[in-house]
Protein backbone atom coordinates (compact mmCIF):
# COMPACT_ATOMS: atom_id res chain seq x y z
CA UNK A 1 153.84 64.57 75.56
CA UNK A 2 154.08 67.78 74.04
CA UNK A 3 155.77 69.16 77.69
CA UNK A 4 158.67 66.29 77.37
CA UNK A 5 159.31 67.77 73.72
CA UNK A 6 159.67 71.86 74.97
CA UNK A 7 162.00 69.71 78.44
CA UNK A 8 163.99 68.52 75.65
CA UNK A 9 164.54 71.36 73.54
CA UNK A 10 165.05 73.57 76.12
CA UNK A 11 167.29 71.56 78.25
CA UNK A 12 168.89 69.23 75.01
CA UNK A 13 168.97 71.58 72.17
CA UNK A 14 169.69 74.19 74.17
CA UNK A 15 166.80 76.23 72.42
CA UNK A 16 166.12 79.63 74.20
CA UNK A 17 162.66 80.39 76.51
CA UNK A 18 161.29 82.91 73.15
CA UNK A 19 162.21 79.79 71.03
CA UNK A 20 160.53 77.15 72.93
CA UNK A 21 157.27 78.95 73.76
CA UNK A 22 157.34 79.86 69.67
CA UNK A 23 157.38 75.96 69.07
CA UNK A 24 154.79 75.55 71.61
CA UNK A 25 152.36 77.83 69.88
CA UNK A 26 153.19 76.21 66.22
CA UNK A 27 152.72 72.41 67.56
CA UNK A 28 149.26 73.80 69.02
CA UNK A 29 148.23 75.35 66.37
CA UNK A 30 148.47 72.49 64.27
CA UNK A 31 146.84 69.82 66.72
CA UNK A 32 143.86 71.93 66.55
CA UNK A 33 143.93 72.29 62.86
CA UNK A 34 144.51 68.20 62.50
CA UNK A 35 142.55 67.68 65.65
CA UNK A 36 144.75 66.00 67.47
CA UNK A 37 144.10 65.26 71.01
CA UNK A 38 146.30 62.10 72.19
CA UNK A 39 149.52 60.61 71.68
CA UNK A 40 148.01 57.89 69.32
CA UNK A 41 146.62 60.40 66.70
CA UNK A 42 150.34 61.40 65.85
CA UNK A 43 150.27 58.11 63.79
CA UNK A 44 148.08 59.24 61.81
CA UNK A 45 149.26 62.13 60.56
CA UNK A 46 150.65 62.36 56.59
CA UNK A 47 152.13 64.41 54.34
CA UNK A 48 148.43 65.39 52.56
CA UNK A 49 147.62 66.69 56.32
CA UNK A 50 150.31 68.51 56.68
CA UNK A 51 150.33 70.29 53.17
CA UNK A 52 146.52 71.08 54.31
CA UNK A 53 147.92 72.98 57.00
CA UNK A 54 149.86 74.62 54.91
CA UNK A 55 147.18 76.04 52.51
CA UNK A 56 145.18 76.59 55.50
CA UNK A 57 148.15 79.07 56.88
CA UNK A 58 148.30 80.64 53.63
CA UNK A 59 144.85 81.29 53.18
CA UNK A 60 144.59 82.99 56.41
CA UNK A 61 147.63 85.57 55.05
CA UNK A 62 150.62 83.84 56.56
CA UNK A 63 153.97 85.06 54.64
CA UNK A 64 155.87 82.40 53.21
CA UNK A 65 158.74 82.35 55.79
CA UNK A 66 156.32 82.31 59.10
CA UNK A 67 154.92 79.22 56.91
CA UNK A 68 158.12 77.66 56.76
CA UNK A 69 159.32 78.48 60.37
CA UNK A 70 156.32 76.24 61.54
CA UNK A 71 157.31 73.51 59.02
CA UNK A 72 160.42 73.28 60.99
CA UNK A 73 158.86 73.07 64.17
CA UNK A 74 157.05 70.17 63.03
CA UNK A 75 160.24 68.86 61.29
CA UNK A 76 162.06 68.95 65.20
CA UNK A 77 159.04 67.22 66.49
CA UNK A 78 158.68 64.44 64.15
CA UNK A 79 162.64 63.71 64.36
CA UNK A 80 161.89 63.52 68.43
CA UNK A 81 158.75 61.35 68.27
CA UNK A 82 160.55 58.66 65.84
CA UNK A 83 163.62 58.90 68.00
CA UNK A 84 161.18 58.21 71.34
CA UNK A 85 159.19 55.44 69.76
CA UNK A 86 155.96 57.34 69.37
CA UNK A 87 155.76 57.10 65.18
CA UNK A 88 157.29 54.99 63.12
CA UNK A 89 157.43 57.21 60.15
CA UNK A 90 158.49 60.73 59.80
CA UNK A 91 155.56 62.76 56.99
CA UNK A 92 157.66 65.55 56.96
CA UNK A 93 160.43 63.71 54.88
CA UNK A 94 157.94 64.16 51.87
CA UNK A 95 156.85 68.05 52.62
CA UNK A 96 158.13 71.07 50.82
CA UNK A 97 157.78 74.38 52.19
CA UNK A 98 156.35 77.43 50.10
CA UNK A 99 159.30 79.42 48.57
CA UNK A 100 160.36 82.49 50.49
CA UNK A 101 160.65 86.05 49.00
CA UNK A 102 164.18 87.35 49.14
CA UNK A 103 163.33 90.86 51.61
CA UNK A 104 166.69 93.05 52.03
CA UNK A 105 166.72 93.98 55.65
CA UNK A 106 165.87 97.40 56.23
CA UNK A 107 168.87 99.72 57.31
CA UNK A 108 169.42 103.28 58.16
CA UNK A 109 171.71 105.31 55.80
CA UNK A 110 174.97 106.19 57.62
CA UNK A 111 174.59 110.06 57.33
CA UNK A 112 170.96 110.01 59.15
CA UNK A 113 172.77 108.67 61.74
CA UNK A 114 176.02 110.96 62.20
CA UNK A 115 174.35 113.94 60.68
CA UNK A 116 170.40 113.73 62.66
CA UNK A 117 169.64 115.46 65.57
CA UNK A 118 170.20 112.15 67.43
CA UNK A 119 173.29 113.56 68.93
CA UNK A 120 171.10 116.76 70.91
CA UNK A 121 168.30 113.90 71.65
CA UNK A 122 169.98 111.70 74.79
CA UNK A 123 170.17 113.87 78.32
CA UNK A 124 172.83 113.91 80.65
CA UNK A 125 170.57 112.51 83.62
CA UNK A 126 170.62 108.54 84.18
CA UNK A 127 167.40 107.43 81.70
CA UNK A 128 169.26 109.98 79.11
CA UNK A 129 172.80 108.26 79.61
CA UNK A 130 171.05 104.53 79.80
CA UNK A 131 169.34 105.31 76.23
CA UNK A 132 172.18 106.70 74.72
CA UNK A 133 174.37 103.47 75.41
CA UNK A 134 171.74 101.37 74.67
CA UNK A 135 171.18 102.61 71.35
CA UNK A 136 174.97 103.14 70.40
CA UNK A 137 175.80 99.52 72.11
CA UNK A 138 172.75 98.07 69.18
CA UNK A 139 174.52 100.22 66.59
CA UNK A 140 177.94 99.87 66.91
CA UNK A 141 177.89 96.05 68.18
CA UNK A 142 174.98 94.40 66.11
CA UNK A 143 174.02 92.42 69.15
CA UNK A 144 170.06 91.25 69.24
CA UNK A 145 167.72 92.58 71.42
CA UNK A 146 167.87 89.71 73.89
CA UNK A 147 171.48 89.71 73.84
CA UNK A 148 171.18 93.76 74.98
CA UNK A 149 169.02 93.05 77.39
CA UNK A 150 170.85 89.87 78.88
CA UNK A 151 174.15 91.89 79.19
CA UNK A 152 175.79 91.67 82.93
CA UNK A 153 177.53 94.91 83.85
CA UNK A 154 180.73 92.28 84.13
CA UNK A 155 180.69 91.42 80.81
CA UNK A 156 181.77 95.14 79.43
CA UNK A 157 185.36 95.70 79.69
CA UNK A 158 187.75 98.52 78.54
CA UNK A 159 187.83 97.49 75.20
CA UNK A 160 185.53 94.62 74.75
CA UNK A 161 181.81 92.95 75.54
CA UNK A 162 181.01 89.48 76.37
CA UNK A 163 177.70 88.38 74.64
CA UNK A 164 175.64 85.61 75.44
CA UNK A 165 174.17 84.43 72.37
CA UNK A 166 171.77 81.52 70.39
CA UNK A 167 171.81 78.39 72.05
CA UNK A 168 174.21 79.71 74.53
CA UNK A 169 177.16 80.35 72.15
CA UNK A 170 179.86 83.26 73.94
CA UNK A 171 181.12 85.77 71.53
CA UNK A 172 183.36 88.27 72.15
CA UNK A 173 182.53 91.97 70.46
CA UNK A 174 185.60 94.66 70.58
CA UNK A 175 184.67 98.24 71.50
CA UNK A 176 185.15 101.51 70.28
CA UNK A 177 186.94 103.90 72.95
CA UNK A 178 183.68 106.49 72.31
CA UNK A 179 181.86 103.53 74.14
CA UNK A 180 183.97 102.75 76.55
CA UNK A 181 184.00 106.07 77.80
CA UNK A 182 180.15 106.58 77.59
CA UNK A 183 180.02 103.14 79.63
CA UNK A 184 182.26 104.73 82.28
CA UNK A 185 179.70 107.85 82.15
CA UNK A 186 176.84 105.75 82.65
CA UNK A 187 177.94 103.38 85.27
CA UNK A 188 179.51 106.89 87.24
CA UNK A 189 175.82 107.88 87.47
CA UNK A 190 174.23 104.79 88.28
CA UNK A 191 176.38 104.81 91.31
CA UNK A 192 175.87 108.63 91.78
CA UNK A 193 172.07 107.43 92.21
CA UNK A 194 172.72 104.37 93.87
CA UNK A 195 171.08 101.93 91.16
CA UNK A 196 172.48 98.26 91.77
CA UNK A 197 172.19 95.51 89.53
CA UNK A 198 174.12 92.54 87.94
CA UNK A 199 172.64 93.56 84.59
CA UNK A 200 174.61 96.51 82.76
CA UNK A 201 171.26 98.32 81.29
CA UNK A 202 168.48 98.49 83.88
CA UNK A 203 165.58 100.77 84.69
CA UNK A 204 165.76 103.58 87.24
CA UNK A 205 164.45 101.12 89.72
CA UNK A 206 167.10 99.06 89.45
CA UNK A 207 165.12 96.07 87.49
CA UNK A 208 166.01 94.56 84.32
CA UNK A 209 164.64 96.50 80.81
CA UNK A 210 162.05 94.50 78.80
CA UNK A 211 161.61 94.36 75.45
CA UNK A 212 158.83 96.66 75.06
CA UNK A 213 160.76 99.39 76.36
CA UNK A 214 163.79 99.04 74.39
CA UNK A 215 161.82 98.72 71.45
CA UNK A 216 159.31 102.02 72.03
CA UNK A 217 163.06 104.08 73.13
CA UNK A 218 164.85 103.43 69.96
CA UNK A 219 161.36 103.94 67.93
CA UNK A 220 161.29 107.09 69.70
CA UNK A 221 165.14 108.18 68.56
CA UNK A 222 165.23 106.71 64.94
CA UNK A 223 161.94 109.02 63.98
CA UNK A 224 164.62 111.92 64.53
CA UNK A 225 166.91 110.20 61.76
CA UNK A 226 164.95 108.31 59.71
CA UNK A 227 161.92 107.85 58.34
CA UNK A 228 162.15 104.11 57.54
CA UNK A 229 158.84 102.30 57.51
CA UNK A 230 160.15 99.73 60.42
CA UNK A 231 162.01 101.64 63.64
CA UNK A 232 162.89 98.88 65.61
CA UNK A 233 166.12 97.25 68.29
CA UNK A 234 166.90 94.79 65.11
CA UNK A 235 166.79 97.41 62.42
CA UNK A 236 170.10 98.74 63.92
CA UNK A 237 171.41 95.30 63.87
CA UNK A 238 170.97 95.51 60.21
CA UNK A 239 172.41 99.11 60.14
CA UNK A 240 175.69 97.65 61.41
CA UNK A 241 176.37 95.04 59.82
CA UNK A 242 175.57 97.22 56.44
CA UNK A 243 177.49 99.94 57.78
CA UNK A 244 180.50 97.13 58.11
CA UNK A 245 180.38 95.73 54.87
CA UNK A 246 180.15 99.36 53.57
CA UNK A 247 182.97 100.29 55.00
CA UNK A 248 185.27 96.87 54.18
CA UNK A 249 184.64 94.46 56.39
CA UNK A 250 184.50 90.98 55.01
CA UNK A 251 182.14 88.37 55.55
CA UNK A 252 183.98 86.06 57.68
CA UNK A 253 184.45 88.97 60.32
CA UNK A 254 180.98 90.51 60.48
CA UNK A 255 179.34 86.67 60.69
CA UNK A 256 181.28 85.84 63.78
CA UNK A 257 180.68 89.64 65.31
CA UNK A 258 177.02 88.91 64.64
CA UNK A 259 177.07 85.55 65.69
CA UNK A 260 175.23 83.95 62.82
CA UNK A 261 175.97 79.88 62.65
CA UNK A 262 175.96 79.96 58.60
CA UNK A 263 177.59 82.44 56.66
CA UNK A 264 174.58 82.58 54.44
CA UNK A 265 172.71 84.18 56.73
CA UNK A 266 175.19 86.85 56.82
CA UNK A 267 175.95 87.24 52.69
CA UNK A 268 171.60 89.11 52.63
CA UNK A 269 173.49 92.13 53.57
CA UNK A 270 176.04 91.50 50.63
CA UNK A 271 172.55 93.16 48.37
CA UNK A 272 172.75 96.48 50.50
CA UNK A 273 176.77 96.73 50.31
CA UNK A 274 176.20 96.64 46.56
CA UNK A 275 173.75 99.10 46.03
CA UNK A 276 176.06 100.89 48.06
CA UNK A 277 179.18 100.34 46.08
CA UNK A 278 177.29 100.89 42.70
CA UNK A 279 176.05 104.38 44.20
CA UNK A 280 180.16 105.54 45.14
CA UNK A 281 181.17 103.82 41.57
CA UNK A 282 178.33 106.21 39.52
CA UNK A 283 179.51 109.25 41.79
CA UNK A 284 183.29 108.89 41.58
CA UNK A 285 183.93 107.31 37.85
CA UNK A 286 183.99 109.35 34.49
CA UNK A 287 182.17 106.63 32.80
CA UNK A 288 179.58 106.46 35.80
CA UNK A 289 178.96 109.85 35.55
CA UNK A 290 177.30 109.50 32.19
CA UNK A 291 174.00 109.36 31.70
């Protein structure tokens, strides 16, 4: 039963492979904490259970949101059973989740990034070119890791990418002529090496990058500019979307460009812009000035 739920997200809701598997792992994780083991049991379960599994996930040093995440998987899951016939109530309708701590996301200040040694760190050879373009296509795009990696060397035009994103939704991102021409740079020695793929970033072998590898290359190149607790693909994504709002951007534009579904989840950079703006405000006005 639980495979005809991950069919139906994945081929229904559209939900992507990382997404299903995470549901997977939450909906086991709770039939072995309820000890569930057939389709029957699922009748049993109530609201009291489930707010047991919650303690139970917060004793054992789960955050708040990855406690919440999980109630939603179960939320998905009860919706399905009730809709399939399996239950014929839904317990979830009476559970609350723990309340999440507000966390700004983590960003890199714009002057580590034009003013680092970043700039002396990428070499001219075809892993050199393939990092830079990686890391300036995270920066100055905001795309997700996934999205990076799932790029086809025909969706990068002259001036614009095509990006495949949640649940399947196209966006188009528009390009800076500085990437463009790096693009142009990199794809020149691909072919001078005879590397052929469908997907724009690959490894010298010609094979599609992984996530581990992104992830340890852009570690590697944000130590040189930064030393920000978390070095990571998505902490760029963050640094964009700052760097936007920082520079005028409104919300409306940097939501679609970073393909979020609800604006809210775009306003948490709103608290970074701020600090920002207060910062300029006590540098530039007499007032501000004062101590």
């Amino acid at each position: 039963m639980l495979d005809n739920f991950i069919d139906f997200i994945s081929a229904q809701k559209r939900f992507s492979q990382h997404t299903a598997i995470a549901y997977k792992k939450d909906l086991e994780q709770f039939f072995e904490f309820a000890e569930i083991s057939e389709v029957q049991e699922l009748k049993e379960v109530n609201a009291r259970l489930v707010r047991g599994w919650m303690v139970d996930l917060m004793e054992n040093d789960y955050v708040a949101q990855s406690v919440n995440r999980k109630l939603s998987t179960l939320r998905t899951y009860f919706k399905w059973l009730k809709r399939e016939g399996l239950v014929t109530e839904n317990p979830m309708k009476l559970v609350r989740g723990p309340k999440n701590n507000k966390r700004l996301p983590s960003f890199i200040q714009q002057k580590q990034i034009t003013e680092s040694k970043l700039s002396d760190a990428f070499s001219d050879d075809f892993d050199g070119l393939r990092d830079k373009l990686m890391f300036e296509l995270l920066y100055q795009t905001g795309i997700r890791l996934s999205e990076l990696i799932n790029l086809k060397d025909s969706d990068a035009s002259n001036s614009q990418i095509k990006v495949l994103g949640k649940r399947n939704k196209e966006r188009i991102i528009p390009i800076s002529k500085d990437l463009s021409r790096l693009i142009h740079k990199y794809r020149d020695e691909r072919r001078e090496i005879s590397v052929s793929s469908d997907s724009l970033l690959v490894l010298k072998t010609g094979k599609i990058l992984y996530p581990k590898f992104v992830y340890r290359r852009i570690n590697k190149y944000l130590s040189l500019a930064t030393d920000v607790k978390k070095k990571s693909p998505h902490v760029l994504r963050h640094t964009f979307a700052t760097h936007m709002l920082n520079n005028g951007a409104g919300l409306e534009v940097l939501k679609e460009l970073l393909g979020h579904a609800n604006l809210s989840a775009t306003q948490v950079y709103t608290h970074n812009s701020f600090a920002e703006l207060t910062a300029i405000y006590s540098q530039s006005h007499p007032r501000g000035q004062q101590k």
